[in-house]
Protein backbone atom coordinates (compact mmCIF):
# COMPACT_ATOMS: atom_id res chain seq x y z
CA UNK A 1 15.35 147.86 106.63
CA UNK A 2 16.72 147.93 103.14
CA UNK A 3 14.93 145.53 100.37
CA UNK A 4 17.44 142.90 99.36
CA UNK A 5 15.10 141.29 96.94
CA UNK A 6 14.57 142.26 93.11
CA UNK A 7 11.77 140.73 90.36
CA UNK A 8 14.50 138.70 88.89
CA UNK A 9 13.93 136.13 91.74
CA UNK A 10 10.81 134.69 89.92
CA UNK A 11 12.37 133.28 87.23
CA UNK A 12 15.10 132.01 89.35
CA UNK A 13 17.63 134.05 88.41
CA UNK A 14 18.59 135.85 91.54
CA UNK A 15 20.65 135.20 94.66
CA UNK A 16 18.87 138.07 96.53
CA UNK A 17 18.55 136.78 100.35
CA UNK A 18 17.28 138.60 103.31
CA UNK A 19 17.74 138.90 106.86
CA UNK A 20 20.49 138.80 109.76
CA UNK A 21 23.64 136.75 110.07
CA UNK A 22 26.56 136.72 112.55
CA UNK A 23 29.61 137.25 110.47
CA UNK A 24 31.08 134.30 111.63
CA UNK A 25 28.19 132.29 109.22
CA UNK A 26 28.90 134.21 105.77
CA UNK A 27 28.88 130.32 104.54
CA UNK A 28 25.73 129.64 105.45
CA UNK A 29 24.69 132.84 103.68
CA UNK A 30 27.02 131.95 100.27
CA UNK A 31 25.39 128.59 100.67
CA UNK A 32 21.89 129.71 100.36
CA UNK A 33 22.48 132.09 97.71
CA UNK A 34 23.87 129.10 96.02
CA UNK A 35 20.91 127.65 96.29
CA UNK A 36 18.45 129.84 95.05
CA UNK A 37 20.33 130.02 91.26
CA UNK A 38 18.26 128.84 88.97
CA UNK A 39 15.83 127.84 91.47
CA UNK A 40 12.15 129.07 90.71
CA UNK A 41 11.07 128.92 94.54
CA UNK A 42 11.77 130.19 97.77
CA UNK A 43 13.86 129.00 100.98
CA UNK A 44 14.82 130.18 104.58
CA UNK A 45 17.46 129.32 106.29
CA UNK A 46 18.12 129.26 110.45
CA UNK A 47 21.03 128.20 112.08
CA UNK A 48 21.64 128.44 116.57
CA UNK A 49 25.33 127.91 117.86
CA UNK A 50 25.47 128.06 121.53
CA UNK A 51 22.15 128.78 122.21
CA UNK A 52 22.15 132.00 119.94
CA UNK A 53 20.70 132.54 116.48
CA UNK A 54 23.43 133.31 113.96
CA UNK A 55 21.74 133.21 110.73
CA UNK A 56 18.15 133.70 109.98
CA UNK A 57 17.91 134.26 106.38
CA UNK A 58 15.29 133.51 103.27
CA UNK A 59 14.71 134.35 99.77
CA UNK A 60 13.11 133.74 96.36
CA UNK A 61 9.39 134.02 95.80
CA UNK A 62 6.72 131.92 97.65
CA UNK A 63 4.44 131.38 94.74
CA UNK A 64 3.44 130.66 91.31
CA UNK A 65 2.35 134.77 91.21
CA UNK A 66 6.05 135.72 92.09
CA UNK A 67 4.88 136.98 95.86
CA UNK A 68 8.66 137.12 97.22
CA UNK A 69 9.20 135.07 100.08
CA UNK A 70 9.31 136.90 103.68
CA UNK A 71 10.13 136.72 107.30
CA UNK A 72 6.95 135.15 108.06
CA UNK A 73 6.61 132.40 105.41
CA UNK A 74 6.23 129.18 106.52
CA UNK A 75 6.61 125.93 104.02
CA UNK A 76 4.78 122.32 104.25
CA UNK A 77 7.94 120.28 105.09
CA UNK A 78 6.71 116.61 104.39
CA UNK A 79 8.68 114.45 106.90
CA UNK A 80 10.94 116.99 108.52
CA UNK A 81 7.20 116.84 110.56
CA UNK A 82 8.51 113.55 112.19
CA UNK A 83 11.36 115.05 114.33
CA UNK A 84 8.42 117.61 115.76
CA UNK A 85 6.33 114.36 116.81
CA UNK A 86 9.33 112.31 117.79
CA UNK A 87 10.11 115.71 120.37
CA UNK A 88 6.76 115.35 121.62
CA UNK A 89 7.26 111.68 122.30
CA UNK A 90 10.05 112.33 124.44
CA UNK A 91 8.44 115.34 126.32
CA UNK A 92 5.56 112.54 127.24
CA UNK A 93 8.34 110.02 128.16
CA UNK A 94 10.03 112.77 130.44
CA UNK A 95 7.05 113.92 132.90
CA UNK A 96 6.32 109.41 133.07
CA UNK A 97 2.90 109.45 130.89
CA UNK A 98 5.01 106.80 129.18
CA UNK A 99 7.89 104.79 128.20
CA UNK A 100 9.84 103.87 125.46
CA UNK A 101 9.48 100.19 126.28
CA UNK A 102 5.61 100.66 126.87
CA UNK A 103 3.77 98.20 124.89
CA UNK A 104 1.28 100.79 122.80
CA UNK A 105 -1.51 98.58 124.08
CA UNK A 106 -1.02 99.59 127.40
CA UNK A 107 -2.17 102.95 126.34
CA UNK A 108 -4.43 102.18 123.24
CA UNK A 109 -6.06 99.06 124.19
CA UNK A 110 -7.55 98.64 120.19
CA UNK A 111 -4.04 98.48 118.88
CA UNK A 112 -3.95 94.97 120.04
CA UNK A 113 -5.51 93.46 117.53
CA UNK A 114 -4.01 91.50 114.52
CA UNK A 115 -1.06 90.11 116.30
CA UNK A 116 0.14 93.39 117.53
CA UNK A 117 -0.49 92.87 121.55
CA UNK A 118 3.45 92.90 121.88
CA UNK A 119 4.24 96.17 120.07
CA UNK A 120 6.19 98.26 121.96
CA UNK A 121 6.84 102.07 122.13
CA UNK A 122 10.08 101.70 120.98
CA UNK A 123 10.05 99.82 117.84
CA UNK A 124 7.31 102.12 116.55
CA UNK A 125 9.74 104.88 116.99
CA UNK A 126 12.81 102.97 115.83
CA UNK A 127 11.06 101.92 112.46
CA UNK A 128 10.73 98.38 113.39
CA UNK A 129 7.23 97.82 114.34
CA UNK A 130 6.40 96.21 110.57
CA UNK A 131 4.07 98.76 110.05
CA UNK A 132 4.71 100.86 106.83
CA UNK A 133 2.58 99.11 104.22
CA UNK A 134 0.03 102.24 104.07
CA UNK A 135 -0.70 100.79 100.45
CA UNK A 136 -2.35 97.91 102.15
CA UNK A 137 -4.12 99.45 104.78
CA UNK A 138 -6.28 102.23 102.76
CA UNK A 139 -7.86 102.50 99.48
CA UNK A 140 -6.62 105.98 98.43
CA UNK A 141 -4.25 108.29 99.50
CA UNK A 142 -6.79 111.17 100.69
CA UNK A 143 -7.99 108.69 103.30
CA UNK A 144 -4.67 110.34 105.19
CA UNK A 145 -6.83 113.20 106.21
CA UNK A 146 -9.38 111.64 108.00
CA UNK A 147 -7.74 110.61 111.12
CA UNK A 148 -10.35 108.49 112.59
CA UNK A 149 -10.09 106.51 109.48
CA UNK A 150 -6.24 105.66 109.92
CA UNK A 151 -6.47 104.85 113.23
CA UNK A 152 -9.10 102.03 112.52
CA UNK A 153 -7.15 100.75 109.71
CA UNK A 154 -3.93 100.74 111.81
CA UNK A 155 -5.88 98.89 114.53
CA UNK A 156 -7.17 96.19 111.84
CA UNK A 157 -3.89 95.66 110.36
CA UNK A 158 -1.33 92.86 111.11
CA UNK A 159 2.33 93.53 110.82
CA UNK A 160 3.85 93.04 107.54
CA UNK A 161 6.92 91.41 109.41
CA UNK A 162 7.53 90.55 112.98
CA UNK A 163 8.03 93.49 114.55
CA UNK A 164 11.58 94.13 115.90
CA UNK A 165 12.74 91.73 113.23
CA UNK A 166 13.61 94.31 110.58
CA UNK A 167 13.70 97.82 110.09
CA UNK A 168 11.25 99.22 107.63
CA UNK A 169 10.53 103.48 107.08
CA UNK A 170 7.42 104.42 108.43
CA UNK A 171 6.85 107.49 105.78
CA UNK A 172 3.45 107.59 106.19
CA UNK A 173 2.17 105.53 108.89
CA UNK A 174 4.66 106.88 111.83
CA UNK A 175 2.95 110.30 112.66
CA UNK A 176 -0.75 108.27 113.56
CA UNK A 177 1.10 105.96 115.46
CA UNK A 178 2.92 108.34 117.65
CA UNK A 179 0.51 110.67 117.58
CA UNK A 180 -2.41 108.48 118.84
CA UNK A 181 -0.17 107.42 121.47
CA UNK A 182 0.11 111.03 122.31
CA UNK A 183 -3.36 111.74 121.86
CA UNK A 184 -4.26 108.59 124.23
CA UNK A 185 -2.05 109.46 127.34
CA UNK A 186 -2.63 113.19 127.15
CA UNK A 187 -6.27 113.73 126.41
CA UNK A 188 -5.22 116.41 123.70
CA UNK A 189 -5.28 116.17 120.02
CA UNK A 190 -1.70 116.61 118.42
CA UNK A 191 -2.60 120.25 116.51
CA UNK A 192 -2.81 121.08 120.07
CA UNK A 193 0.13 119.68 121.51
CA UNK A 194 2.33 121.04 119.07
CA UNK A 195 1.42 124.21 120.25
CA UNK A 196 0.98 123.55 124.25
CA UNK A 197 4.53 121.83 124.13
CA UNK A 198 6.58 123.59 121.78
CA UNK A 199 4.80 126.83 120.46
CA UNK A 200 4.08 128.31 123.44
CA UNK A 201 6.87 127.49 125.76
CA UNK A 202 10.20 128.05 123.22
CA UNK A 203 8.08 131.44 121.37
CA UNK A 204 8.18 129.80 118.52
CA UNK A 205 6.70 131.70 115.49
CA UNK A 206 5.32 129.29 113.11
CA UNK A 207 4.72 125.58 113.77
CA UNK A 208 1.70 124.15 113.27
CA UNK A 209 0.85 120.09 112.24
CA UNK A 210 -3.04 120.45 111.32
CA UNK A 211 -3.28 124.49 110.82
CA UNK A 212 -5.60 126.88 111.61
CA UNK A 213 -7.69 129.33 109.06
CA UNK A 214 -5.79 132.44 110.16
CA UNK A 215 -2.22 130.74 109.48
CA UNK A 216 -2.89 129.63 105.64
CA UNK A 217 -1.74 132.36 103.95
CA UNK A 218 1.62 132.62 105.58
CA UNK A 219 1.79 129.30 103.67
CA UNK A 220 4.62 128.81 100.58
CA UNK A 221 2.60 127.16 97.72
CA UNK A 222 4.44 124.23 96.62
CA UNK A 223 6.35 124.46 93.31
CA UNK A 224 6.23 121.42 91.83
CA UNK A 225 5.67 119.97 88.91
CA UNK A 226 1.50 119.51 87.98
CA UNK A 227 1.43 121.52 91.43
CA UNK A 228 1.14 118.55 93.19
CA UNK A 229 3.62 116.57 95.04
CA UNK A 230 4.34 113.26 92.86
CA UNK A 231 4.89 109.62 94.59
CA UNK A 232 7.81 108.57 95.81
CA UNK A 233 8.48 106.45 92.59
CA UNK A 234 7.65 109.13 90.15
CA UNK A 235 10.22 111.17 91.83
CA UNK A 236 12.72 108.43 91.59
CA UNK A 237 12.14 108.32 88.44
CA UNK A 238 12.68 111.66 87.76
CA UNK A 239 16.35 110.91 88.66
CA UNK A 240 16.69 107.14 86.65
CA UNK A 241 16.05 105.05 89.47
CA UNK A 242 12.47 104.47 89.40
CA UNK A 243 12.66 104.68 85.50
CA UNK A 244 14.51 101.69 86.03
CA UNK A 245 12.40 100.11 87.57
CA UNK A 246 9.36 100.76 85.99
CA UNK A 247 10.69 99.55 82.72
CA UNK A 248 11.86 96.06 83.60
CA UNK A 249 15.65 97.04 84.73
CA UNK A 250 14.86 96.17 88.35
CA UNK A 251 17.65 93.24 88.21
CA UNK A 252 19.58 95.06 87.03
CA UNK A 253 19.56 98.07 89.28
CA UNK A 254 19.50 95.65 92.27
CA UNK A 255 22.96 94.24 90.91
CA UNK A 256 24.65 97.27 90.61
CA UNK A 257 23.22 98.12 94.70
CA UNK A 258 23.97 94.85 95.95
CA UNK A 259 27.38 95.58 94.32
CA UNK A 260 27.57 98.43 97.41
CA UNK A 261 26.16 96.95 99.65
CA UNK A 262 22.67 97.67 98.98
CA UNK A 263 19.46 95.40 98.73
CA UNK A 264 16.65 97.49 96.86
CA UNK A 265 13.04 95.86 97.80
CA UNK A 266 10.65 97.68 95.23
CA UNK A 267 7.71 96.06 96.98
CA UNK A 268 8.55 97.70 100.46
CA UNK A 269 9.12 101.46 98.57
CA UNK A 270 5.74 101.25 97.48
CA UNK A 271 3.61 99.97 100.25
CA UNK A 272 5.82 102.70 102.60
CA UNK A 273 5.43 105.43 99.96
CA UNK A 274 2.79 105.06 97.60
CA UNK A 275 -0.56 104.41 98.51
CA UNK A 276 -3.22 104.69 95.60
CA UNK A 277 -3.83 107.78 94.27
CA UNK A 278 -1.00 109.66 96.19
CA UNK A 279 0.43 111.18 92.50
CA UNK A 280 -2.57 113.81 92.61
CA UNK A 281 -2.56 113.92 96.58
CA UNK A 282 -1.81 117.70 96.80
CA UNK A 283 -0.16 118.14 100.04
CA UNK A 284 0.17 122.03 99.78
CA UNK A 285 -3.87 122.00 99.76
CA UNK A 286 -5.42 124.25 102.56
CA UNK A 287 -7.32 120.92 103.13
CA UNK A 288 -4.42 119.17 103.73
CA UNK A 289 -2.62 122.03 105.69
CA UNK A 290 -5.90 121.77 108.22
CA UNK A 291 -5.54 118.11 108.44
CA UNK A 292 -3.02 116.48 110.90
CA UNK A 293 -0.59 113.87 109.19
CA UNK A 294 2.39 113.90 111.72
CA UNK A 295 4.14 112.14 109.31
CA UNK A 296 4.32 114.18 106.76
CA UNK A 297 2.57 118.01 106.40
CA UNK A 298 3.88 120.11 109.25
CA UNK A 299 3.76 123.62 108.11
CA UNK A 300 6.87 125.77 109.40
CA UNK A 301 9.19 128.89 109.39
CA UNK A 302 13.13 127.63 109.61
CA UNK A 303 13.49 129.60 113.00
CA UNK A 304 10.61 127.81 114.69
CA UNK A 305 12.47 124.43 113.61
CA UNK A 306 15.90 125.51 114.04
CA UNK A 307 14.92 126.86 117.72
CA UNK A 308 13.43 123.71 118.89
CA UNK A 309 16.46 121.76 117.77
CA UNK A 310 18.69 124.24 119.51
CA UNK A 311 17.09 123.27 122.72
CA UNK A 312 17.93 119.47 122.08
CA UNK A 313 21.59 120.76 120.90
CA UNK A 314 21.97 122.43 124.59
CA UNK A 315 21.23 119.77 126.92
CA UNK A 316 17.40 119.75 126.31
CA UNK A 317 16.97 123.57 127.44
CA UNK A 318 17.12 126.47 125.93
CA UNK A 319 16.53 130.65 127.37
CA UNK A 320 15.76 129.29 130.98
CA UNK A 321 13.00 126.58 129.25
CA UNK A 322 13.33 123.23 129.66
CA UNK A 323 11.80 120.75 127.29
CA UNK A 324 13.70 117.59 128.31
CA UNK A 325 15.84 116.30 131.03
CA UNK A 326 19.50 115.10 130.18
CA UNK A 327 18.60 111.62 131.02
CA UNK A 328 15.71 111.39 128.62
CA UNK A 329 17.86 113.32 125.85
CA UNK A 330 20.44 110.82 126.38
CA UNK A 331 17.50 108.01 125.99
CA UNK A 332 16.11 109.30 122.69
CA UNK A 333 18.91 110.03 121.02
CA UNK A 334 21.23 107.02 121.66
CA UNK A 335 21.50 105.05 118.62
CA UNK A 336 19.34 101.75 118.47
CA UNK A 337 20.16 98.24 117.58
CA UNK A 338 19.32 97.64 113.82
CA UNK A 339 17.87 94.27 112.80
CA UNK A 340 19.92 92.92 109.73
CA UNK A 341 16.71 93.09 107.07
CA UNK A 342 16.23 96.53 106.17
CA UNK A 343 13.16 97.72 104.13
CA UNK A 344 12.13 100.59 102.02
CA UNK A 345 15.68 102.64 102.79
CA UNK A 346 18.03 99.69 101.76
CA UNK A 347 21.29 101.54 103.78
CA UNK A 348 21.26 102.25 107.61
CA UNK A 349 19.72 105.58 108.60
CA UNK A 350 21.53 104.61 112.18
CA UNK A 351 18.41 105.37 113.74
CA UNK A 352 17.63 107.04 117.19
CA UNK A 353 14.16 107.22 118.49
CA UNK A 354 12.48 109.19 116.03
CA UNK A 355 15.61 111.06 114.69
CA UNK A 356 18.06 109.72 111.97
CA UNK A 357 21.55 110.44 111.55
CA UNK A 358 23.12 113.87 110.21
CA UNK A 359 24.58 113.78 106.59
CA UNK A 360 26.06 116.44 104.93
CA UNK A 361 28.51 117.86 102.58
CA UNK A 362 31.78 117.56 105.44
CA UNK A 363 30.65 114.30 106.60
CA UNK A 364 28.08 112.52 109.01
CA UNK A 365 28.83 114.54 112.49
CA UNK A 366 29.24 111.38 115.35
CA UNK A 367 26.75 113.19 117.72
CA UNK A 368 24.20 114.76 115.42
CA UNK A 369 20.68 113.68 114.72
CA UNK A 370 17.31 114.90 113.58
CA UNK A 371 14.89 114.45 110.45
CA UNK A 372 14.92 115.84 106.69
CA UNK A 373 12.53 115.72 104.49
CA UNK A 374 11.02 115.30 101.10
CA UNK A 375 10.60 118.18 98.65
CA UNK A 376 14.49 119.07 100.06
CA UNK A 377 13.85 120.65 104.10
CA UNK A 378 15.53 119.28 107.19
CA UNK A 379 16.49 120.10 110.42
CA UNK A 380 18.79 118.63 113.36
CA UNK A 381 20.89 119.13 116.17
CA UNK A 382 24.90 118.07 117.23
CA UNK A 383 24.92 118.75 121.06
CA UNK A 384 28.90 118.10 120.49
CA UNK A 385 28.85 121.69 119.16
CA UNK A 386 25.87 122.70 120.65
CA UNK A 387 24.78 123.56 116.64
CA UNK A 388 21.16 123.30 115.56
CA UNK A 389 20.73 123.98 111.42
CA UNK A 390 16.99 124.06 109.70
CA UNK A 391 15.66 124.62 105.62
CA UNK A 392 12.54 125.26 104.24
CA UNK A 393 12.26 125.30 100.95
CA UNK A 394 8.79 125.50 98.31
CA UNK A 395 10.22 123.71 95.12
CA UNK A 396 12.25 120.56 93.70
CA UNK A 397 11.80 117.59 94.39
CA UNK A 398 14.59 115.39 95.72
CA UNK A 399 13.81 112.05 97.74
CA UNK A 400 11.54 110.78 100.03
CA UNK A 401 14.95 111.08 102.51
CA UNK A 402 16.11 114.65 101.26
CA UNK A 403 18.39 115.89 99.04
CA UNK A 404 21.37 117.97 98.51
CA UNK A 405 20.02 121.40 99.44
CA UNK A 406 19.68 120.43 103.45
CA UNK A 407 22.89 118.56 103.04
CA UNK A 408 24.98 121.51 101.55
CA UNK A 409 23.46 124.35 103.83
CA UNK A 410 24.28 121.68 106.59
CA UNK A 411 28.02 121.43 105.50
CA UNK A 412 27.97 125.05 105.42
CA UNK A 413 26.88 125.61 109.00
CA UNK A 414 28.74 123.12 110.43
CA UNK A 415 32.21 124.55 108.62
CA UNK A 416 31.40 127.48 110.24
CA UNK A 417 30.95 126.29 113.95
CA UNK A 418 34.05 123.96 113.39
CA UNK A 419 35.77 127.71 112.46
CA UNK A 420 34.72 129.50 115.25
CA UNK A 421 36.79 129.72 118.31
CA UNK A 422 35.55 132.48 120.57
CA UNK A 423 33.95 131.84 123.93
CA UNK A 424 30.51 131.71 124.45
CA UNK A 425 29.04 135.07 125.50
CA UNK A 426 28.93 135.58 129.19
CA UNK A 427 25.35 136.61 128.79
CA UNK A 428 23.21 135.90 126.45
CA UNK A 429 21.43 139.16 124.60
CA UNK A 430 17.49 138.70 123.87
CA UNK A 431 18.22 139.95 120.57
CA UNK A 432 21.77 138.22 118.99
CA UNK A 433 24.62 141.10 117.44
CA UNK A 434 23.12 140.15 113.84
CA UNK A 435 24.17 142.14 110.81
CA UNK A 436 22.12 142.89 108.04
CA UNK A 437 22.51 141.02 105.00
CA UNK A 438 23.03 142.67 101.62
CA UNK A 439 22.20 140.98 98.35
């Protein structure tokens, strides 16, 4: 295969991408080219329609040295991670090791303590369990990889509100609690279930949440700035908000939300977001990479992500494998009732189980759900077009609930499926009539 990439691609200069694309997706490809200008990282691209991969596609350099970016990379993907757990969750609830109206006692007896005996399955997963406030529960921010640790101070916590009362982001805290549910009902710690349920069946090529040795340096390093990921608030603040904030305008930033519609709770962002310490919490770390924090540090390739979204998009199945039923897709993705008090995300996220609703740059598709990310990743799925759309990226910084990258290359892809009118194949080839793609 011809080398699409040059040097210039470490300074950001270059648009060089590589890889195959159906030529019905040349948007997708314009898109990420777009978004590798003046970008001093790396990204990959992979986008199913109809079952088939259409676009698989990266470029830019995976680190600081100027290594370019290649078919293999993978990139930590902060809470893109959750949709992987949520899927897991729903495998569990399929084959009846659980239910979504479970109380999580039932299945992790110690979770009953502090008030929290009525919990149930489903408010955990719909963010409404009151059980964010990470910056109460641990001392420092590198308690996260000790999962033992979390679990016990989960267990001793009370809820910060009753639970199904509001909805509150669970950016930290989500991934132990559905994990531990996972881990109590299967006998199998989540590193491995990632790869029993999802690796293994769909041939997926890089997916791990806790990593081994031997898959570290297929790792992006992460391109940010101190070369560690900053809080929540600092990153706000790189864009005025938390600046705001942090220098007595909070009034009057809350006036101009409320003004929209909007009710910013300050106190909520940082218990969610911000335990102590978690400005020099490197998340790219090879520590961190081995650790399991299902909320936040899977490490993936865009195909693995893109593929097990295409299953969801296709009725839960996807080459002949199954992951879940119709009836349980239907369950996990149907839209739950919200709770007027919203905290940490003051606008709705219209929240399935586990997934949140699709934005991009041609609207919010009626159908589509899945999970993006800080640090700018993202994947999902709109079974309406049977379309399934994942980024990886290795630098910027956006929000804790994405940013414009995933929601342009999104617009892209789904412009394209709106375009295309030709029948599915009859067949399906194991290897999709991709064209190379030239710089």
């Amino acid at each position: 295969m011809a080398d699409a990439r040059d040097q210039s691609v470490l300074d950001g200069s270059s648009t060089a991408i590589d890889g195959w694309l159906h030529p019905d997706f040349e948007g997708v490809a314009a898109s990420l080219r777009a978004l590798l200008k003046g970008n001093p990282g790396g990204a990959a691209v992979c986008v199913y329609h109809r079952g088939v991969c259409v676009a698989d596609l990266w470029g830019g350099v995976k680190n600081r040295r100027g290594a370019p970016w290649t078919q293999d990379t993978m990139a930590p993907s902060f809470s893109t991670t959750k949709g992987v757990a949520s899927t897991l969750m729903h495998i569990a609830v399929d084959r009846g090791l659980v239910d979504y109206d479970d109380r999580v006692a039932q299945h992790w007896p110690e979770f009953a303590q502090a008030g929290k005996e009525r919990i149930t399955i489903r408010q955990v997963m719909a963010h409404q369990s009151g059980l964010y406030h990470i910056r109460q529960m641990i001392d420092r921010a590198d308690r996260m990889l000790d999962w033992d640790y979390m679990i016990r101070a989960i267990e001793r916590t009370a809820p910060i509100h009753e639970p199904g009362t509001r909805t509150g982001y669970h950016g930290l805290t989500y991934g132990y609690l559905v994990g531990e549910i996972l881990q109590r009902v299967t006998g199998r710690p989540f590193p491995r279930l990632v790869q029993d349920e999802l690796v293994r069946p769909l041939g997926l090529d890089g997916m791990y949440v806790g990593a081994p040795d031997e898959a570290l340096p297929r790792a992006a390093e992460l391109l940010l700035p101190d070369a560690s990921v900053l809080s929540p608030v600092e990153v706000l603040a790189q864009g005025g908000i938390g600046s705001a904030l942090l220098t007595g305008g909070a009034t009057a930033l809350q006036g101009v939300l409320r003004l929209v519609g909007f009710q910013l709770d300050l106190g909520s962002i940082l218990d969610a977001l911000a335990p102590n310490g978690i400005g020099s919490f490197e998340f790219g770390a090879h520590e961190t990479l081995r650790a399991a924090i299902p909320a936040a540090n899977g490490l993936f390739t865009a195909r693995s992500l893109a593929r097990m979204y295409a299953a969801l998009a296709c009725g839960g199945e996807i080459d002949g494998v199954r992951l879940l039923s119709p009836a349980t897709l239907a369950r996990a993705t149907e839209i739950q009732e919200a709770p007027a008090g919203r905290m940490v995300i003051p606008f709705d996220m219209r929240w399935r189980l586990g997934y949140h609703a699709v934005a991009t740059t041609r609207g919010v598709p009626k159908k589509a759900f899945g999970h993006f990310g800080f640090g700018g990743s993202g994947a999902w799925a709109d079974p309406r077009r049977e379309l399934a759309v994942a980024l990886i990226v290795n630098s910027g910084l956006g929000t804790p609930f994405g940013d414009t990258r995933i929601l342009r290359i999104s617009g892209a892809a789904l412009a394209c499926a709106s375009m295309r009118t030709n029948p599915p194949p009859a067949r399906r080839a194991e290897q999709p009539a991709l064209v190379y793609v030239p710089a």
